[in-house]
Protein backbone atom coordinates (compact mmCIF):
# COMPACT_ATOMS: atom_id res chain seq x y z
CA UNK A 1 384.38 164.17 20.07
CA UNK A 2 387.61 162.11 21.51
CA UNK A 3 390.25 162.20 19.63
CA UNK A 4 393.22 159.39 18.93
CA UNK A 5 390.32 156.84 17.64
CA UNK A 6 392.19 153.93 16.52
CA UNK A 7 390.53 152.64 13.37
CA UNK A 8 391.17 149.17 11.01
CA UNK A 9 394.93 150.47 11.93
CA UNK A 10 394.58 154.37 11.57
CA UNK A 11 393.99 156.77 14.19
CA UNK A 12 391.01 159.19 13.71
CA UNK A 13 391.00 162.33 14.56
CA UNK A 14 389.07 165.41 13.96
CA UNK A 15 390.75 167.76 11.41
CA UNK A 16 392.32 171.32 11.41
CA UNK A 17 393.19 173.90 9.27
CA UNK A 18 396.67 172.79 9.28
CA UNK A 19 395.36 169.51 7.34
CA UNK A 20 393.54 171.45 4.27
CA UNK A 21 396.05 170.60 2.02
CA UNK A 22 396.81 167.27 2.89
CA UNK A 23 392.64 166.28 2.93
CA UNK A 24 392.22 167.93 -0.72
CA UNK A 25 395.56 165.88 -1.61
CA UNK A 26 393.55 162.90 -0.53
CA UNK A 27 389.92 163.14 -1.78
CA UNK A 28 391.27 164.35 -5.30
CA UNK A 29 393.39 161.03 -5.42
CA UNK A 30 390.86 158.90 -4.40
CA UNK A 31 388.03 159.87 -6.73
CA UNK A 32 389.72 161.57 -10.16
CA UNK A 33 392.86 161.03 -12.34
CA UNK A 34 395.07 158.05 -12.71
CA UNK A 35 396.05 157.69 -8.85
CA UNK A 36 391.91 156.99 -8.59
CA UNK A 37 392.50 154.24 -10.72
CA UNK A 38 394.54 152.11 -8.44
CA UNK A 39 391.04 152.02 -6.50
CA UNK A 40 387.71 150.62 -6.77
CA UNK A 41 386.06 153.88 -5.61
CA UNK A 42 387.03 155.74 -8.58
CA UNK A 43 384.91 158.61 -10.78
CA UNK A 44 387.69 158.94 -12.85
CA UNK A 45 385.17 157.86 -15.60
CA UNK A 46 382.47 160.23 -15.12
CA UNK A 47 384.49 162.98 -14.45
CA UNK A 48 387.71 165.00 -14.65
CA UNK A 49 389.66 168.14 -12.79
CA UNK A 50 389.34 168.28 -9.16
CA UNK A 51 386.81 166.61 -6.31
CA UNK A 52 387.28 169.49 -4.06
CA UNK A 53 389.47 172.66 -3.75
CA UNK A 54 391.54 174.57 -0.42
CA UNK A 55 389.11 176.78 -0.23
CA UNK A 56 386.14 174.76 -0.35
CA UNK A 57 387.81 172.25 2.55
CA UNK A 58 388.58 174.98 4.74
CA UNK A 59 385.17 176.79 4.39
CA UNK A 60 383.64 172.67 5.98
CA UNK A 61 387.08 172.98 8.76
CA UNK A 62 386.02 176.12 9.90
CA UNK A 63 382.30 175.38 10.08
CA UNK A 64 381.19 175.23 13.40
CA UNK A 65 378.19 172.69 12.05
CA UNK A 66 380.67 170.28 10.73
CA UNK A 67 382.87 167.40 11.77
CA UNK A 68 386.01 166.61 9.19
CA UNK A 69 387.10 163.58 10.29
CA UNK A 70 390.79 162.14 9.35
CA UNK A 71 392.23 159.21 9.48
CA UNK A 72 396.58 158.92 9.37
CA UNK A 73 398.00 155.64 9.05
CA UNK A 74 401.17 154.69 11.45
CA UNK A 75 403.35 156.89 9.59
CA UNK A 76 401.05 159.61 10.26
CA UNK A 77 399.88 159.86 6.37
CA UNK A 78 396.47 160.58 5.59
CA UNK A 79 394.66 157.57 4.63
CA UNK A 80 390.74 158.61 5.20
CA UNK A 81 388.68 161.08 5.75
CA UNK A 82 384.61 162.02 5.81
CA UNK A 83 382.72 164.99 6.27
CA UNK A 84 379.45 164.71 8.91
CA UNK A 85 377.21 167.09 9.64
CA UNK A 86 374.19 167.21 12.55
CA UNK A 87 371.38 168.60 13.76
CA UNK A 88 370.40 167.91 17.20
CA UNK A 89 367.89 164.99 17.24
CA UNK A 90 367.76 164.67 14.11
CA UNK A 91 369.23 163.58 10.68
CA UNK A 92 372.95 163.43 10.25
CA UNK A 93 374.61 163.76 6.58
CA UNK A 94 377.87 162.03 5.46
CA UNK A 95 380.03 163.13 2.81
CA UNK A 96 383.42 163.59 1.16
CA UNK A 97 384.23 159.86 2.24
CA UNK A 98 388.00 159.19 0.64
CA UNK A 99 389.89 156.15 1.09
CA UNK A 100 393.42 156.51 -0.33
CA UNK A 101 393.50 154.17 -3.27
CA UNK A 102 396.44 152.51 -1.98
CA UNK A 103 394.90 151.90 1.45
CA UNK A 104 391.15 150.56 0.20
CA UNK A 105 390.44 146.33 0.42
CA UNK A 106 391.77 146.62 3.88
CA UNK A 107 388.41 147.10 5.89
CA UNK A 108 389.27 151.04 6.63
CA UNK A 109 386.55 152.16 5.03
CA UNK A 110 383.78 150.14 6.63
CA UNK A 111 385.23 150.90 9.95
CA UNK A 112 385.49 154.49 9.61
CA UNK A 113 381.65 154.35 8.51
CA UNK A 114 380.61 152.82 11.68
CA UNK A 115 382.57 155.08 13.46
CA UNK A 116 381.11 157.90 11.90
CA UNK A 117 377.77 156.44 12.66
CA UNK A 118 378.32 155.80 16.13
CA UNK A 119 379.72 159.74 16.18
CA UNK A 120 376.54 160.66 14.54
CA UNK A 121 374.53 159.40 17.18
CA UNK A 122 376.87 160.60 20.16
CA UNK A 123 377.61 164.32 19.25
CA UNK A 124 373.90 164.92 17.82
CA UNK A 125 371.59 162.17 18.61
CA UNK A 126 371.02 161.15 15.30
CA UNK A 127 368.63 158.78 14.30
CA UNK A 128 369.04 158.38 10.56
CA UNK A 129 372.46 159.00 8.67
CA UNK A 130 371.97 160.29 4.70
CA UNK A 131 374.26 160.75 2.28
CA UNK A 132 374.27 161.83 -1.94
CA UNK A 133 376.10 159.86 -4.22
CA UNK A 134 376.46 159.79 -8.02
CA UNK A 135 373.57 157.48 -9.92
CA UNK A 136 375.93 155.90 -11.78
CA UNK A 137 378.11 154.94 -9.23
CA UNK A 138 376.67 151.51 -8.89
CA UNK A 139 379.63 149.61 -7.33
CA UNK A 140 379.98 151.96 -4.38
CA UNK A 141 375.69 151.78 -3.64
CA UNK A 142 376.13 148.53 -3.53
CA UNK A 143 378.84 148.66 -1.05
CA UNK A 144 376.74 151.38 0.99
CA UNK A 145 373.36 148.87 0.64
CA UNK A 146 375.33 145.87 2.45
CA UNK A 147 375.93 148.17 5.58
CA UNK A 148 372.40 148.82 5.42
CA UNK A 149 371.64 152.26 3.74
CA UNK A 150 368.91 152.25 0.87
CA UNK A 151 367.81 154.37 -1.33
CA UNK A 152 365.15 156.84 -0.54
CA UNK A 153 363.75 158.30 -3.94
CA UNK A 154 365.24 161.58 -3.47
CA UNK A 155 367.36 162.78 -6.63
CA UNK A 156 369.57 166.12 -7.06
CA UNK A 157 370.94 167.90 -10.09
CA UNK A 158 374.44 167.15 -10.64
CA UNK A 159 376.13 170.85 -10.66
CA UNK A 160 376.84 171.28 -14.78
CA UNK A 161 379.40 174.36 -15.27
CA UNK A 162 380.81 174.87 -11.18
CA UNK A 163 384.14 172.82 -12.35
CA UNK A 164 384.67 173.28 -8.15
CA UNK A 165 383.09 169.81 -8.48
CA UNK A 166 384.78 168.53 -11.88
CA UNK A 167 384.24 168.77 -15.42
CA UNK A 168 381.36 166.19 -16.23
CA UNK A 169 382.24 163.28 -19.09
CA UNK A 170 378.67 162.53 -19.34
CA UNK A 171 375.40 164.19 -19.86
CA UNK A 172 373.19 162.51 -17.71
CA UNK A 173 375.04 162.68 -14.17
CA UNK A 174 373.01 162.93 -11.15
CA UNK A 175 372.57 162.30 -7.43
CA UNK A 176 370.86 159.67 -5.38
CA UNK A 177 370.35 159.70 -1.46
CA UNK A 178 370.50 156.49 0.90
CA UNK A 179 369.96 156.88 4.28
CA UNK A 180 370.40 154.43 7.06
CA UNK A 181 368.44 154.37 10.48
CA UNK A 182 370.81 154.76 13.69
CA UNK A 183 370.56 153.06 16.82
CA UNK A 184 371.42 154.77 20.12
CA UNK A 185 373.94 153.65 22.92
């Protein structure tokens, strides 16, 4: 993958083990807890505790299988980031997509979705990109369904009692998948 991407004004880069901290910093901010609430990408009201831990981040850095993808603004802070996995020829996922509250409304995250498409499609040869979100997050399908990912029928258990993932304020949590078909250069 190059490196140095430039980005809606950040530079995207693949991500280290130095950056563990800094990416669990991020993803917890952006989805849980009051700083989440300065966003429109929040879960804050579906769940509590943490997102994602250190270890859990640096088990996906270390994985050969797996692109963590960051995105610093000017300054060099960490502004975005997204997980993408691959199989050669074949389906690509996308996941752990954070936008730092502070930095959403700006067009980073749309850009850093195309870009993860188009990486999708150069490292692996994707032709379809799927992700899981939360059922109830109906906002942020919507924002996935005018880049042109739709639902596909598939449902997952959300994972009751493994606080790794948060404590659950509701009972009926659960995950959808969209998936979007990929072009090639």
């Amino acid at each position: 993958m190059r490196t140095g991407i430039r980005v809606a004004g950040a530079e995207l880069r693949r991500a280290g083990a130095a950056d563990v901290g800094a990416l669990v910093a991020l993803v917890n901010s952006a989805y849980r807890g009051d700083e989440a609430r300065k966003g429109w990408t929040t879960e804050a009201d579906l769940l509590e505790g943490q997102r994602v831990d250190a270890e859990g981040v640096a088990e996906l850095v270390a994985s050969p299988g797996v692109l963590l993808l960051l995105a610093q603004d000017a300054g060099g802070g960490p502004v975005a980031c997204c997980e993408l996995r691959g199989e050669q020829g074949g389906d690509a996922y996308f996941g752990m997509f954070s936008v730092s509250p502070t930095a959403q409304g700006r067009g980073l995250g749309a850009a850093i979705l195309a870009e993860a498409e188009r990486i999708a499609v150069e490292h692996w040869g994707a032709r379809r990109m799927t992700m899981m979100v939360i059922r109830q997050r109906e906002a942020l399908i919507s924002w996935y369904e005018r880049r042109g990912y739709g639902l596909t029928g598939e449902r997952a258990p959300f994972p009751y009692g493994d606080e790794r993932f948060g404590v659950p304020l509701r009972e009926d949590l659960e995950f959808v998948e969209l998936a979007k078909e990929l072009r090639g250069p």
